[in-house]
Protein backbone atom coordinates (compact mmCIF):
# COMPACT_ATOMS: atom_id res chain seq x y z
CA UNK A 1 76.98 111.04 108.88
CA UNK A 2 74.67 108.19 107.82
CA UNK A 3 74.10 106.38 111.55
CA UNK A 4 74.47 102.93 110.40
CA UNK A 5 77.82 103.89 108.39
CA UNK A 6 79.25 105.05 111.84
CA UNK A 7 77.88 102.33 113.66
CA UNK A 8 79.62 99.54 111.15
CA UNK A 9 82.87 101.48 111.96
CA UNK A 10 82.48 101.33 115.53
CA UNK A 11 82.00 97.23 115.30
CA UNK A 12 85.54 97.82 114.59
CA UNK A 13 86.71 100.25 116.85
CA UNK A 14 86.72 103.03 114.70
CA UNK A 15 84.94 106.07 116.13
CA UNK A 16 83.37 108.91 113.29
CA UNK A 17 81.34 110.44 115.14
CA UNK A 18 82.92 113.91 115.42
CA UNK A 19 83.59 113.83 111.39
CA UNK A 20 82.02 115.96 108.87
CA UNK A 21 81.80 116.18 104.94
CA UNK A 22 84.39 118.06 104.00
CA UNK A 23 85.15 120.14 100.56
CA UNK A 24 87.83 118.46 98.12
CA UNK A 25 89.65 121.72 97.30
CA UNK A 26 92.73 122.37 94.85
CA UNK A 27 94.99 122.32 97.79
CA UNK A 28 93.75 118.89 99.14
CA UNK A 29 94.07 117.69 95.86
CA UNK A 30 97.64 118.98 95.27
CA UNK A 31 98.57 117.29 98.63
CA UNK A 32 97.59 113.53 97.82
CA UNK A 33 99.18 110.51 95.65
CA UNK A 34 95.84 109.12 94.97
CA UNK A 35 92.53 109.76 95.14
CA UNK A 36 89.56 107.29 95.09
CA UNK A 37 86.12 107.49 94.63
CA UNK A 38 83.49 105.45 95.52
CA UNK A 39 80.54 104.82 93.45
CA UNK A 40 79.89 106.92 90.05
CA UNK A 41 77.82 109.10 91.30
CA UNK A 42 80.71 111.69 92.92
CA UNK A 43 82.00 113.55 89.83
CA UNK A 44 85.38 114.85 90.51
CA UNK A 45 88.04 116.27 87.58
CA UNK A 46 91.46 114.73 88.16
CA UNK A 47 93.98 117.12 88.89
CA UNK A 48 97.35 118.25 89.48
CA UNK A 49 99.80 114.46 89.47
CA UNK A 50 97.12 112.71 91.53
CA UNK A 51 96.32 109.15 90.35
CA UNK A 52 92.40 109.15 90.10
CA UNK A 53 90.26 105.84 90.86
CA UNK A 54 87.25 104.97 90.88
CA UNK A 55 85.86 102.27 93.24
CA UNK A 56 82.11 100.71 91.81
CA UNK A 57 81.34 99.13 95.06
CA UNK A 58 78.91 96.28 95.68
CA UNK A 59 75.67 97.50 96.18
CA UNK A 60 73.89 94.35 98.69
CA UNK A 61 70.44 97.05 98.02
CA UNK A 62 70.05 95.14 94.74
CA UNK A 63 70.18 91.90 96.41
CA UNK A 64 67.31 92.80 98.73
CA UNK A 65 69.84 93.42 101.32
CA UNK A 66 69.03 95.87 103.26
CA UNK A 67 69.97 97.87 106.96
CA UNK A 68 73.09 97.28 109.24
CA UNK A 69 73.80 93.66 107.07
CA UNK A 70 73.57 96.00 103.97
CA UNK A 71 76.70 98.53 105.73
CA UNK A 72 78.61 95.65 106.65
CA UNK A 73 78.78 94.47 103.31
CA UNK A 74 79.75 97.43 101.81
CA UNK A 75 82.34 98.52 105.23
CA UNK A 76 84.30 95.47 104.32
CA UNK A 77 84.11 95.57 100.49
CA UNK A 78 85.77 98.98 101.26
CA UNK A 79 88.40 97.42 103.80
CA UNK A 80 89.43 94.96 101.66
CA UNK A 81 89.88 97.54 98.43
CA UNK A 82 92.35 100.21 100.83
CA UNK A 83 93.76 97.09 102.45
CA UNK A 84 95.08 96.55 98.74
CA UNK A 85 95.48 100.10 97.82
CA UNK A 86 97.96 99.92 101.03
CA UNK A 87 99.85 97.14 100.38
CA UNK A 88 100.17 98.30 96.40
CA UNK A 89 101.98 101.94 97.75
CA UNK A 90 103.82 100.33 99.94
CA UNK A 91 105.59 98.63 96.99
CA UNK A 92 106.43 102.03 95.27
């Protein structure tokens, strides 16, 4: 895990530090509503009745902006974005 991602989380309380890349497989797929990626670098086929986004997240690196200001940036970009994903299932 990239240090500085896991140290953004833990500003607020949310510990990583035991967590791992894991593989997207068929059956993780077949077991989700949605499924969002971040950035368009991550190639992933849709599959199975899975609704398939694609997040293009800020990148502050372009700015200049650089280091733990940098992962705060993009930690509450991402916030925000689920914070709405959550709110939109919620309504279905």
């Amino acid at each position: 895990m990239n240090p500085e991602s896991v140290e953004s989380l833990a500003e607020l309380g949310i510990d990583i530090t035991a967590e791992h890349p894991k593989p997207v497989t068929d059956a993780v797929l077949d077991a989700v509503d949605v499924v969002v990626i971040l950035g368009t670098e991550a190639k992933l086929e849709p599959h199975g009745t899975a609704r398939f986004e694609i997040w293009e997240t800020d990148e502050p690196s372009t700015r200049g902006i650089e280091g733990m200001e940098r992962m705060r940036l993009v930690r509450d970009d991402i916030k925000a974005r689920v914070q709405k994903l959550y709110a939109e299932l919620l309504e279905n």
